[in-house]
PDB file of N, CA and C in Angstrom:
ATOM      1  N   UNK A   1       0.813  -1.196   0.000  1.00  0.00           N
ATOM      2  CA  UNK A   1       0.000   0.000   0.000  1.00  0.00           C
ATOM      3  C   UNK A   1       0.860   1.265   0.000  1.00  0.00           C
ATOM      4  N   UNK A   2       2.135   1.137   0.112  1.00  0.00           N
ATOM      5  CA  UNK A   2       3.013   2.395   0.711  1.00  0.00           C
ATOM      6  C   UNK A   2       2.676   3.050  -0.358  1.00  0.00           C
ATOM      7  N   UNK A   3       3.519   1.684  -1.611  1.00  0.00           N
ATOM      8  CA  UNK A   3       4.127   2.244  -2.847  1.00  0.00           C
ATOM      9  C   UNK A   3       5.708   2.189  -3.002  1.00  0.00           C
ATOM     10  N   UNK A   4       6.189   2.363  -2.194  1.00  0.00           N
ATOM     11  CA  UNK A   4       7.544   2.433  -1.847  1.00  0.00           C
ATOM     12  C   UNK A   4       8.156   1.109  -1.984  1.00  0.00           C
ATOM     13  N   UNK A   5       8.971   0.768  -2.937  1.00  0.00           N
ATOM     14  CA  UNK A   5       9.124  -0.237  -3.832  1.00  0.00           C
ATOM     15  C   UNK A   5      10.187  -0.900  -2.838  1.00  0.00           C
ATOM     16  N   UNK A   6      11.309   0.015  -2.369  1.00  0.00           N
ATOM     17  CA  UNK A   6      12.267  -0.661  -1.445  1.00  0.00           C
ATOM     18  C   UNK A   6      11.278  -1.693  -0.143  1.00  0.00           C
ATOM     19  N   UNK A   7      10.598  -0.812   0.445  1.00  0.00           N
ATOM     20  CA  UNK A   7       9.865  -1.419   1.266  1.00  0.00           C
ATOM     21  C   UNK A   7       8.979  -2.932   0.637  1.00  0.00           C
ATOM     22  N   UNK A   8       8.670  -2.828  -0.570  1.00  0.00           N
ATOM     23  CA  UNK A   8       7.640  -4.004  -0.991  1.00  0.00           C
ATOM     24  C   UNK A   8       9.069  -4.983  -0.992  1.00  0.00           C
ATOM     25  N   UNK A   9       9.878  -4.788  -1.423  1.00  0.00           N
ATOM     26  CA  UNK A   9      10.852  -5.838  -2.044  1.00  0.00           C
ATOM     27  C   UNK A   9      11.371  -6.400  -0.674  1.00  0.00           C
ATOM     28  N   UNK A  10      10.982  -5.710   0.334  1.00  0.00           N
ATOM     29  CA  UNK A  10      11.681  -6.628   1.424  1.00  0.00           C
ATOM     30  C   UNK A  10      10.760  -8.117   1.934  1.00  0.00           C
ATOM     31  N   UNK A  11       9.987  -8.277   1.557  1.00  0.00           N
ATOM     32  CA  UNK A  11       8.708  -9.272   1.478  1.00  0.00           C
ATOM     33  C   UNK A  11       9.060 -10.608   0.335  1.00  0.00           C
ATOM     34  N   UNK A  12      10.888 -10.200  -0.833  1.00  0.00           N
ATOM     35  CA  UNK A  12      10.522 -11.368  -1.217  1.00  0.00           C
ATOM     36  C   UNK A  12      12.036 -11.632  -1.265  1.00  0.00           C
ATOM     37  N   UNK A  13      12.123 -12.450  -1.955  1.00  0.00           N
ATOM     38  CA  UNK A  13      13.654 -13.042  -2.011  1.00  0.00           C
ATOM     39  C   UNK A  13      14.318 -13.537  -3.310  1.00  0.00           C
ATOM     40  N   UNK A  14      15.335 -14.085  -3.458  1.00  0.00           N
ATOM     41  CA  UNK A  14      15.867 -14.290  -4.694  1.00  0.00           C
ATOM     42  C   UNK A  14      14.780 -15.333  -5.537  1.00  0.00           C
ATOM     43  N   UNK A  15      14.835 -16.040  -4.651  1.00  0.00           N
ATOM     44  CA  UNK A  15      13.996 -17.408  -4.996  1.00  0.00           C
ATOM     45  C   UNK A  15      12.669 -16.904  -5.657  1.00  0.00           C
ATOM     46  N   UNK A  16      12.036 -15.955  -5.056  1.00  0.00           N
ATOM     47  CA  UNK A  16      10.508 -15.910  -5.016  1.00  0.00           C
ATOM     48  C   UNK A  16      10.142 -15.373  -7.007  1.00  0.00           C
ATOM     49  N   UNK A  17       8.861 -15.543  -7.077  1.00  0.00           N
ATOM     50  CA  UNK A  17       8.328 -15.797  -8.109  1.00  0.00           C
ATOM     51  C   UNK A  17       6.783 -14.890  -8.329  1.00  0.00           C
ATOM     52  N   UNK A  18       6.856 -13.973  -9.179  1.00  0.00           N
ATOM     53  CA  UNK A  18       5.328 -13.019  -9.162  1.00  0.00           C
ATOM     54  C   UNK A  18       4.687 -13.766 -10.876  1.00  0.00           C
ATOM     55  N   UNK A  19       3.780 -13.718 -10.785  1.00  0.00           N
ATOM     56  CA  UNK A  19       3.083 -13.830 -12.319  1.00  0.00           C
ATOM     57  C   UNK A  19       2.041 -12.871 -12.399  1.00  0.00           C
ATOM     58  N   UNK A  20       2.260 -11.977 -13.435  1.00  0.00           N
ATOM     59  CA  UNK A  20       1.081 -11.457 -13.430  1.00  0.00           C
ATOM     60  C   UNK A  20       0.676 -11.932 -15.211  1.00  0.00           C
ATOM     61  N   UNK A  21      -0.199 -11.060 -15.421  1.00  0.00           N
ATOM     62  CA  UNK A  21      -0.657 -11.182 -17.090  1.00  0.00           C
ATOM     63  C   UNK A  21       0.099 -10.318 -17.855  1.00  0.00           C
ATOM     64  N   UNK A  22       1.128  -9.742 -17.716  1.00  0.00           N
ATOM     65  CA  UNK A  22       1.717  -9.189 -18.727  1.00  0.00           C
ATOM     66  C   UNK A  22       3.246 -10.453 -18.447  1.00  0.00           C
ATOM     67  N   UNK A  23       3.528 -11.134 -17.572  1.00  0.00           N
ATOM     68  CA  UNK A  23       4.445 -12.071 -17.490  1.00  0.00           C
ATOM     69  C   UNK A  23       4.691 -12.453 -16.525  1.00  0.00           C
ATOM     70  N   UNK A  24       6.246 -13.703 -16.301  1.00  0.00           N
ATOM     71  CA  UNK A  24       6.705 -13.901 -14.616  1.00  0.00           C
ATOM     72  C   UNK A  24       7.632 -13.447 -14.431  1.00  0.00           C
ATOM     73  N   UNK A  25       8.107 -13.056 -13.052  1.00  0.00           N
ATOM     74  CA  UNK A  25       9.074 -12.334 -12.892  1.00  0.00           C
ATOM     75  C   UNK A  25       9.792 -13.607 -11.595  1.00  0.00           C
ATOM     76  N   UNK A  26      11.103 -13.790 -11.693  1.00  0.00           N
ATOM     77  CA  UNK A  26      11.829 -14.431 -11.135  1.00  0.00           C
ATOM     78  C   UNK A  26      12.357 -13.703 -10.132  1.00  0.00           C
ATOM     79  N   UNK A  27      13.190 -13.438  -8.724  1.00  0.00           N
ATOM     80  CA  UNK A  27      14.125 -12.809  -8.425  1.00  0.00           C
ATOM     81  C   UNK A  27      13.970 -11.455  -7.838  1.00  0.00           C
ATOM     82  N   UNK A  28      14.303 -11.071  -7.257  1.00  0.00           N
ATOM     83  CA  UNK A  28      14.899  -9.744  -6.720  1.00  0.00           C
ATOM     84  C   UNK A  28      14.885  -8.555  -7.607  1.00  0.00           C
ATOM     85  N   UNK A  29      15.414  -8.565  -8.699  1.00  0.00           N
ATOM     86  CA  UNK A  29      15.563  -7.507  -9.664  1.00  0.00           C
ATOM     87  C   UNK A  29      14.709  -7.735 -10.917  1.00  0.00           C
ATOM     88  N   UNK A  30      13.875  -8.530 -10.885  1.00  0.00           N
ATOM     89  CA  UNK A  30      12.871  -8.662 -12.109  1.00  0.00           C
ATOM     90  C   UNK A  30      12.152  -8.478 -11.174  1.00  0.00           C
ATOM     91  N   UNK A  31      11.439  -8.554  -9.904  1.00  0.00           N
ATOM     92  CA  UNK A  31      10.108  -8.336  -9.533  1.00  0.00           C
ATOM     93  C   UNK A  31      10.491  -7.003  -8.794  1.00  0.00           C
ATOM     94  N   UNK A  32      11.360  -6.335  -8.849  1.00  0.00           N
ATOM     95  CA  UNK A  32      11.576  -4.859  -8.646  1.00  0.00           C
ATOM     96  C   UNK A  32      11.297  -4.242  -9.465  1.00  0.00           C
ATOM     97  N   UNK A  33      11.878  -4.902 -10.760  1.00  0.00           N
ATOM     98  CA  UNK A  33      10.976  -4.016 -11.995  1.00  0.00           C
ATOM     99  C   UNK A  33       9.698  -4.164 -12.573  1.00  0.00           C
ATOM    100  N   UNK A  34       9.287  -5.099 -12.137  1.00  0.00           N
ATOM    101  CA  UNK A  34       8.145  -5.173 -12.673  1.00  0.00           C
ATOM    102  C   UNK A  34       7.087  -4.450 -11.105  1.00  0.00           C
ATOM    103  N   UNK A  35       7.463  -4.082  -9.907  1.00  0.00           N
ATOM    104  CA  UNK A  35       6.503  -3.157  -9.236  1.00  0.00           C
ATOM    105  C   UNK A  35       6.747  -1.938  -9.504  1.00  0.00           C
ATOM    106  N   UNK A  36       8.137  -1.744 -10.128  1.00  0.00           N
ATOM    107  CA  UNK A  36       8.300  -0.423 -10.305  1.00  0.00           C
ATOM    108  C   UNK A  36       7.510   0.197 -11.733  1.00  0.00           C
ATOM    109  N   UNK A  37       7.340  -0.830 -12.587  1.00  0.00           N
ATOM    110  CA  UNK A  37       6.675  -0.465 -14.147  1.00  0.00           C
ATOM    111  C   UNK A  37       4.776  -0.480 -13.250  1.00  0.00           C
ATOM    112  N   UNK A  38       3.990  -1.266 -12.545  1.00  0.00           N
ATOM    113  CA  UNK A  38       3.565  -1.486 -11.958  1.00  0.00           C
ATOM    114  C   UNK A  38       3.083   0.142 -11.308  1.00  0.00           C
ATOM    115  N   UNK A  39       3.754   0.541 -10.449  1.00  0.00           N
ATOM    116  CA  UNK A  39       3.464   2.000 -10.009  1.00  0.00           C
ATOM    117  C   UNK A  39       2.800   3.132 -10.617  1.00  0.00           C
ATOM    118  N   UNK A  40       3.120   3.106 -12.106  1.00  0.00           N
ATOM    119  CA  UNK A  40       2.590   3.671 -13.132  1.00  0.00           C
ATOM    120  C   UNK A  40       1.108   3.661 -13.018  1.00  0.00           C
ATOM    121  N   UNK A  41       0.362   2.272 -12.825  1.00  0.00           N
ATOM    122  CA  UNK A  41      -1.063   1.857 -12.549  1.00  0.00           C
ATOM    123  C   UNK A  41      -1.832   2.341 -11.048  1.00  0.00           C
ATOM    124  N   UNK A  42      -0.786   1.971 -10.159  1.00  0.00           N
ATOM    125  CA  UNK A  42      -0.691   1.851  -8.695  1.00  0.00           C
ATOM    126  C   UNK A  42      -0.653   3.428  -8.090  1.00  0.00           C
ATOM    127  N   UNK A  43      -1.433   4.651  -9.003  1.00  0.00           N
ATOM    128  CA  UNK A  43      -0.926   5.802  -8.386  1.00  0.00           C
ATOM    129  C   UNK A  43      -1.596   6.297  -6.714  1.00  0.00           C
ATOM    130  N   UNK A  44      -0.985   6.903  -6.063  1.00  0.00           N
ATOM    131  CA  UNK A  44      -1.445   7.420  -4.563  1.00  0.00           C
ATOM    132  C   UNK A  44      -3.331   7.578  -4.831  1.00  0.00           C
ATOM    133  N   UNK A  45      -4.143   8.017  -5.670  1.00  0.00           N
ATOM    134  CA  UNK A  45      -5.026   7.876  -5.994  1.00  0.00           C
ATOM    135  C   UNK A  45      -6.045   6.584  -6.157  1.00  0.00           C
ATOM    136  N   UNK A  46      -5.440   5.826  -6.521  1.00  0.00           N
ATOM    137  CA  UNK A  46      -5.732   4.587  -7.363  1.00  0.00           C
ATOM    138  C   UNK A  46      -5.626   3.740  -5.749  1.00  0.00           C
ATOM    139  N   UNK A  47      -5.142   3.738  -5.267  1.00  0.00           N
ATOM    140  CA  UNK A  47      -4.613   2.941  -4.470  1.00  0.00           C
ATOM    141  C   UNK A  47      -5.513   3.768  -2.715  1.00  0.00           C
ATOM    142  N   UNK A  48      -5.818   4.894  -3.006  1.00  0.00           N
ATOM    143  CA  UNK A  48      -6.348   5.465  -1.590  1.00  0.00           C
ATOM    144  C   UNK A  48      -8.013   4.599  -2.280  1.00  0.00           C
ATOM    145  N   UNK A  49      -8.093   4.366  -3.457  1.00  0.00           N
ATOM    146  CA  UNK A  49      -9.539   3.839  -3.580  1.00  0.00           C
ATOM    147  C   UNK A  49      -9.808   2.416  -3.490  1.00  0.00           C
ATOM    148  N   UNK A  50      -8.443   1.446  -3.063  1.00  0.00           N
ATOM    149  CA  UNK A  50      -8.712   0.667  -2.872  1.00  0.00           C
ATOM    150  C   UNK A  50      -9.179   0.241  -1.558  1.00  0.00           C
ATOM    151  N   UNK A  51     -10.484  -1.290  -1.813  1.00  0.00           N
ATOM    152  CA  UNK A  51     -11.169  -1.584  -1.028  1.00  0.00           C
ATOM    153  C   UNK A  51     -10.897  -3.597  -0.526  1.00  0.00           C
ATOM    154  N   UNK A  52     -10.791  -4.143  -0.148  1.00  0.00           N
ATOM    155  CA  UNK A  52     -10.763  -5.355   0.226  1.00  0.00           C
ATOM    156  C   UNK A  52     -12.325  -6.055   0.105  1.00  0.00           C
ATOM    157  N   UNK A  53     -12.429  -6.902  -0.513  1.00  0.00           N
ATOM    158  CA  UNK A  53     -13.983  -7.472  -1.133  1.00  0.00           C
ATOM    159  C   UNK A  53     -13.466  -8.830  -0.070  1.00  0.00           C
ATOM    160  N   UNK A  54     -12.741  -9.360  -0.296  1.00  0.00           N
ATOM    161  CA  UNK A  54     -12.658 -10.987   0.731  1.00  0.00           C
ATOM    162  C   UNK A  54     -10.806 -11.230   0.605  1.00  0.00           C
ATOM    163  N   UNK A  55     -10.553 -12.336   1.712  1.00  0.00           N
ATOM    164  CA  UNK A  55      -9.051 -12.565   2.031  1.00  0.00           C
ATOM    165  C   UNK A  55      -9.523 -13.787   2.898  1.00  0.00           C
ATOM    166  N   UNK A  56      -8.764 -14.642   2.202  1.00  0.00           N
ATOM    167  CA  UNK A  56      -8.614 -16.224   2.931  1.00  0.00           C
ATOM    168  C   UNK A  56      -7.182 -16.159   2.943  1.00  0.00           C
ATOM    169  N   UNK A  57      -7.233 -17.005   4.503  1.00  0.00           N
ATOM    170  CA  UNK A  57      -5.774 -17.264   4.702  1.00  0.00           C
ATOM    171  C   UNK A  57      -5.750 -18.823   4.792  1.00  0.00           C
ATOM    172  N   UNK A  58      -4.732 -20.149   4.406  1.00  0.00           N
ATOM    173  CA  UNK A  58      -4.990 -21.144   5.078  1.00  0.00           C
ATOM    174  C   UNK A  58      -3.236 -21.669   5.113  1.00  0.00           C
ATOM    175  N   UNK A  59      -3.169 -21.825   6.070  1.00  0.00           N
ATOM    176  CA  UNK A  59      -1.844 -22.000   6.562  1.00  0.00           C
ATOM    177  C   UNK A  59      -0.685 -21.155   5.572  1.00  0.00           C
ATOM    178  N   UNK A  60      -0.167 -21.713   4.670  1.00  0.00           N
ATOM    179  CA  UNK A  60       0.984 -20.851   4.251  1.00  0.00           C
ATOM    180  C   UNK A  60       1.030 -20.081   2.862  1.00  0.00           C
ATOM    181  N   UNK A  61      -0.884 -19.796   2.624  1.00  0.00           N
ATOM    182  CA  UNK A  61      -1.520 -19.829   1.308  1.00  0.00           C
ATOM    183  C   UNK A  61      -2.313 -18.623   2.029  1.00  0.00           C
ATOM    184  N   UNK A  62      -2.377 -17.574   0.956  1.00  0.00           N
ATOM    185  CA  UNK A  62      -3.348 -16.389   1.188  1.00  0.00           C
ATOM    186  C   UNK A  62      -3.773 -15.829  -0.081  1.00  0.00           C
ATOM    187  N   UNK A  63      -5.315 -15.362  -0.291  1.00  0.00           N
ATOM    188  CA  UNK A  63      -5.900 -14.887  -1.307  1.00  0.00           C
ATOM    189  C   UNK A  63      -6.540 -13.701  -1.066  1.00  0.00           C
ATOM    190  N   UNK A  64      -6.614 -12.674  -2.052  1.00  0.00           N
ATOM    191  CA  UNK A  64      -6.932 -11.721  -1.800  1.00  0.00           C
ATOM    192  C   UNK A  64      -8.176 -10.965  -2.744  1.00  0.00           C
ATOM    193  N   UNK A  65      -9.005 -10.580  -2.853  1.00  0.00           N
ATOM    194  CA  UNK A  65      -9.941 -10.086  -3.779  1.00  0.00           C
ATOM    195  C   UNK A  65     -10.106  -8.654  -3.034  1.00  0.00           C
ATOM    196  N   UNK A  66      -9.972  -7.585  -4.392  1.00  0.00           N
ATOM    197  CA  UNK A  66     -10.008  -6.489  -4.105  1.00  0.00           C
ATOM    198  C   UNK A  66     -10.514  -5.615  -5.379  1.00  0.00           C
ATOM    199  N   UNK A  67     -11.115  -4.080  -4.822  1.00  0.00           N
ATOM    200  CA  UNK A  67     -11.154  -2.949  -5.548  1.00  0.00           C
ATOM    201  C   UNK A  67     -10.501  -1.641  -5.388  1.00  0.00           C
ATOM    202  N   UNK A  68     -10.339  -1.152  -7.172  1.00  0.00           N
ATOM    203  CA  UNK A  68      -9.501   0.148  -6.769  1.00  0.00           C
ATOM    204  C   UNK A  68     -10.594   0.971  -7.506  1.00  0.00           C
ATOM    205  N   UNK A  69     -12.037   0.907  -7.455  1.00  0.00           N
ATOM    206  CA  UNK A  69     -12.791   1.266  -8.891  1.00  0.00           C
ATOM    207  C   UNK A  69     -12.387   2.974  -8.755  1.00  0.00           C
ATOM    208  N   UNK A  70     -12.696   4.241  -9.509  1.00  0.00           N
ATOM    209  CA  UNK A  70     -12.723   3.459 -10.906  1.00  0.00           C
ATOM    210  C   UNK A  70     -11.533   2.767 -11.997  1.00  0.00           C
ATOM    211  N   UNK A  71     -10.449   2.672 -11.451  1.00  0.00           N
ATOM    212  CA  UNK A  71      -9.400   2.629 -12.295  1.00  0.00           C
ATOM    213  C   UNK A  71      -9.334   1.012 -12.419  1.00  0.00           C
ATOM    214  N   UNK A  72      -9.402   0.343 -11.159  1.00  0.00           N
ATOM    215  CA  UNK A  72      -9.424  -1.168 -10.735  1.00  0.00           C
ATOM    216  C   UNK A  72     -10.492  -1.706 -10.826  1.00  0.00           C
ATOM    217  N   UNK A  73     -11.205  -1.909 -11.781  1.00  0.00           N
ATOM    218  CA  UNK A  73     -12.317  -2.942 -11.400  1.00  0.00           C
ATOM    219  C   UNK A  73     -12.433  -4.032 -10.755  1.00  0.00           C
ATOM    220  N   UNK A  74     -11.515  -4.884 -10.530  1.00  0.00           N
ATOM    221  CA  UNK A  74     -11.431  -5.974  -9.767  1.00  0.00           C
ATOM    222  C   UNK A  74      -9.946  -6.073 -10.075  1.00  0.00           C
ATOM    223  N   UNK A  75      -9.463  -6.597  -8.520  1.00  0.00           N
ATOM    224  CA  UNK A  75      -8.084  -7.445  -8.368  1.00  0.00           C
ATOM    225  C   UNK A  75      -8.101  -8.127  -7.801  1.00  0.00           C
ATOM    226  N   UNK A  76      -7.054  -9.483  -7.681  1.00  0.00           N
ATOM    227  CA  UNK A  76      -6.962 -10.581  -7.095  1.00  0.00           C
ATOM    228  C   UNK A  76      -5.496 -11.083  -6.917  1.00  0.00           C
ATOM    229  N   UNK A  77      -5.224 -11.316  -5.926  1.00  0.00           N
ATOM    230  CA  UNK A  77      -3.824 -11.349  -5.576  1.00  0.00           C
ATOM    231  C   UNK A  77      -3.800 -13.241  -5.140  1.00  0.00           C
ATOM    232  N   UNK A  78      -2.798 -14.214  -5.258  1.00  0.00           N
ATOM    233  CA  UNK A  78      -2.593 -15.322  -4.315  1.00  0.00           C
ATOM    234  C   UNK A  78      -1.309 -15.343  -3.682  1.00  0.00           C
ATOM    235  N   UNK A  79      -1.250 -15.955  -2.636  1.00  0.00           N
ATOM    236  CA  UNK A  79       0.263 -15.741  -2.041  1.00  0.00           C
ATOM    237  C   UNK A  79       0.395 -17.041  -1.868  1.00  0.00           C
ATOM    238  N   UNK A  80       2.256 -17.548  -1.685  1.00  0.00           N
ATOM    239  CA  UNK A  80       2.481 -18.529  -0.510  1.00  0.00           C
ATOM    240  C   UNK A  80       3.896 -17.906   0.146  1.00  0.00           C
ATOM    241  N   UNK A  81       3.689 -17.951   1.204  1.00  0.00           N
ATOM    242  CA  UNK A  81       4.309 -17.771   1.909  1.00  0.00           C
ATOM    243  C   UNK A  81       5.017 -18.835   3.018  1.00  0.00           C
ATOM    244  N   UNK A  82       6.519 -18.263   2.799  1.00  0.00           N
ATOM    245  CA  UNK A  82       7.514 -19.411   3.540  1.00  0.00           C
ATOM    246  C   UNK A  82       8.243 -18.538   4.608  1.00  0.00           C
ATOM    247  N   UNK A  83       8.787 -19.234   5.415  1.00  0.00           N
ATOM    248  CA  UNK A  83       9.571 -18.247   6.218  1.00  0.00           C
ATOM    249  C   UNK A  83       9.476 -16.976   6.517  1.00  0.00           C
ATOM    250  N   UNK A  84       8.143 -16.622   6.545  1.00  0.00           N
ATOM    251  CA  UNK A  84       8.084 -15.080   6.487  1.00  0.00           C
ATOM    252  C   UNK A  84       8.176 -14.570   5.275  1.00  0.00           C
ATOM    253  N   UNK A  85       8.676 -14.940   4.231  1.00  0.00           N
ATOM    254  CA  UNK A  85       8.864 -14.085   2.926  1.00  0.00           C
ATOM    255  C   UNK A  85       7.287 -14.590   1.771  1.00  0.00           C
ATOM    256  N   UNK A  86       7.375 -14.359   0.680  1.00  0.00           N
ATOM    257  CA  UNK A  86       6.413 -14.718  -0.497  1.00  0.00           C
ATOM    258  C   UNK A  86       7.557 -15.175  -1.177  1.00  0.00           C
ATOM    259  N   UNK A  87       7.141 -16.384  -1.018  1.00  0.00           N
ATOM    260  CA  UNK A  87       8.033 -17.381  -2.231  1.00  0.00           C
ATOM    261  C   UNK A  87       7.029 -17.162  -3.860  1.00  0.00           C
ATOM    262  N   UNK A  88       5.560 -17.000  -3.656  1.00  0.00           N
ATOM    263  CA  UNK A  88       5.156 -16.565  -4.579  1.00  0.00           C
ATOM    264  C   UNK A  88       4.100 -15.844  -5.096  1.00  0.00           C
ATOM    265  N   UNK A  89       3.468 -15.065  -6.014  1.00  0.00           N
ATOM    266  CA  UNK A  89       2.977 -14.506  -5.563  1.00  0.00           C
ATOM    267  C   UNK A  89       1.624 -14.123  -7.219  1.00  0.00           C
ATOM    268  N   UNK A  90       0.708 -14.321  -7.252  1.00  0.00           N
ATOM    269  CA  UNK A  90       0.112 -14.132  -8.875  1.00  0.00           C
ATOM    270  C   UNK A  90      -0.855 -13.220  -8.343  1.00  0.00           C
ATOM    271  N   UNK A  91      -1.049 -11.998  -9.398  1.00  0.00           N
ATOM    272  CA  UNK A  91      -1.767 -11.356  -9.439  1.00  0.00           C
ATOM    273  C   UNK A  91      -2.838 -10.967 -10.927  1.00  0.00           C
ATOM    274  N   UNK A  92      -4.543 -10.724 -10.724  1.00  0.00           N
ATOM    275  CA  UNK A  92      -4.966 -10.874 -11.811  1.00  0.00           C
ATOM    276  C   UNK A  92      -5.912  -9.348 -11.813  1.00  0.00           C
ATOM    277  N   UNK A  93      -5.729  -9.042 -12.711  1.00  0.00           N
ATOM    278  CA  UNK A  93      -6.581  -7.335 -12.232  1.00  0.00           C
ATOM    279  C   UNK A  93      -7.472  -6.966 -13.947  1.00  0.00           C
ATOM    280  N   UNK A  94      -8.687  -6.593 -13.653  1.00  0.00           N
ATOM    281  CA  UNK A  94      -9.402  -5.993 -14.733  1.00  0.00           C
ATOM    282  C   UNK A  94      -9.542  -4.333 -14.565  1.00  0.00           C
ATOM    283  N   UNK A  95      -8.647  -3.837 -14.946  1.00  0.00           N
ATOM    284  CA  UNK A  95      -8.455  -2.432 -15.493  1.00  0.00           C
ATOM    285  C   UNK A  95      -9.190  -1.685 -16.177  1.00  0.00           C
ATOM    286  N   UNK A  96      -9.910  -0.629 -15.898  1.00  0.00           N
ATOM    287  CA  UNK A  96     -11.143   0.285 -16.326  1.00  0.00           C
ATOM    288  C   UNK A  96     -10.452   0.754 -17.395  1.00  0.00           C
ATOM    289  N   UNK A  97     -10.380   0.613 -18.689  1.00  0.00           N
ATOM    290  CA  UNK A  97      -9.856   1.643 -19.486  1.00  0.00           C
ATOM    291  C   UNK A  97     -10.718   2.904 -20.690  1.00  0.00           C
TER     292      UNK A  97
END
């Protein structure tokens, strides 16, 4: 929610793995760039309008369904999480354009 990309990146690790629909990102420095290209969408605006619709957690697995309308029509995030970090992480979003 910050935005603050240093801060998001501390949540994953070399290992870890994002997919979204424009691609996957492996690593440390591919999923830095891809929140940082990401931000572009993600503006202080966009993001004060987001809303939480539902979130399941079940042991080391978390899902997320959300709104940023009008820019976000729907998002959906899945996690797994190891050790404290996101080993991985897919996100699916329908964009108002």
């Amino acid at each position: 929610m910050s935005r603050k990309v240093d801060d998001i990146m501390k949540d994953y690790t070399e290992d870890s793995v994002l997919f979204t629909p424009s691609g996957s990102y492996k690593g440390l420095k591919a999923i830095r760039a891809a929140f940082t290209a990401m931000m572009e969408t993600f503006t202080p605006e966009v993001m004060g309008n987001m809303k939480l619709i539902k979130q399941d957690i079940e042991g080391d697995y978390a899902c997320a369904m959300w709104t940023a309308a009008p820019a976000i029509l729907f998002g959906g995030d899945t996690f797994c999480v190891r050790n404290g970090k996101i080993a991985m992480q897919s996100f699916v979003g329908e964009l108002n354009r």
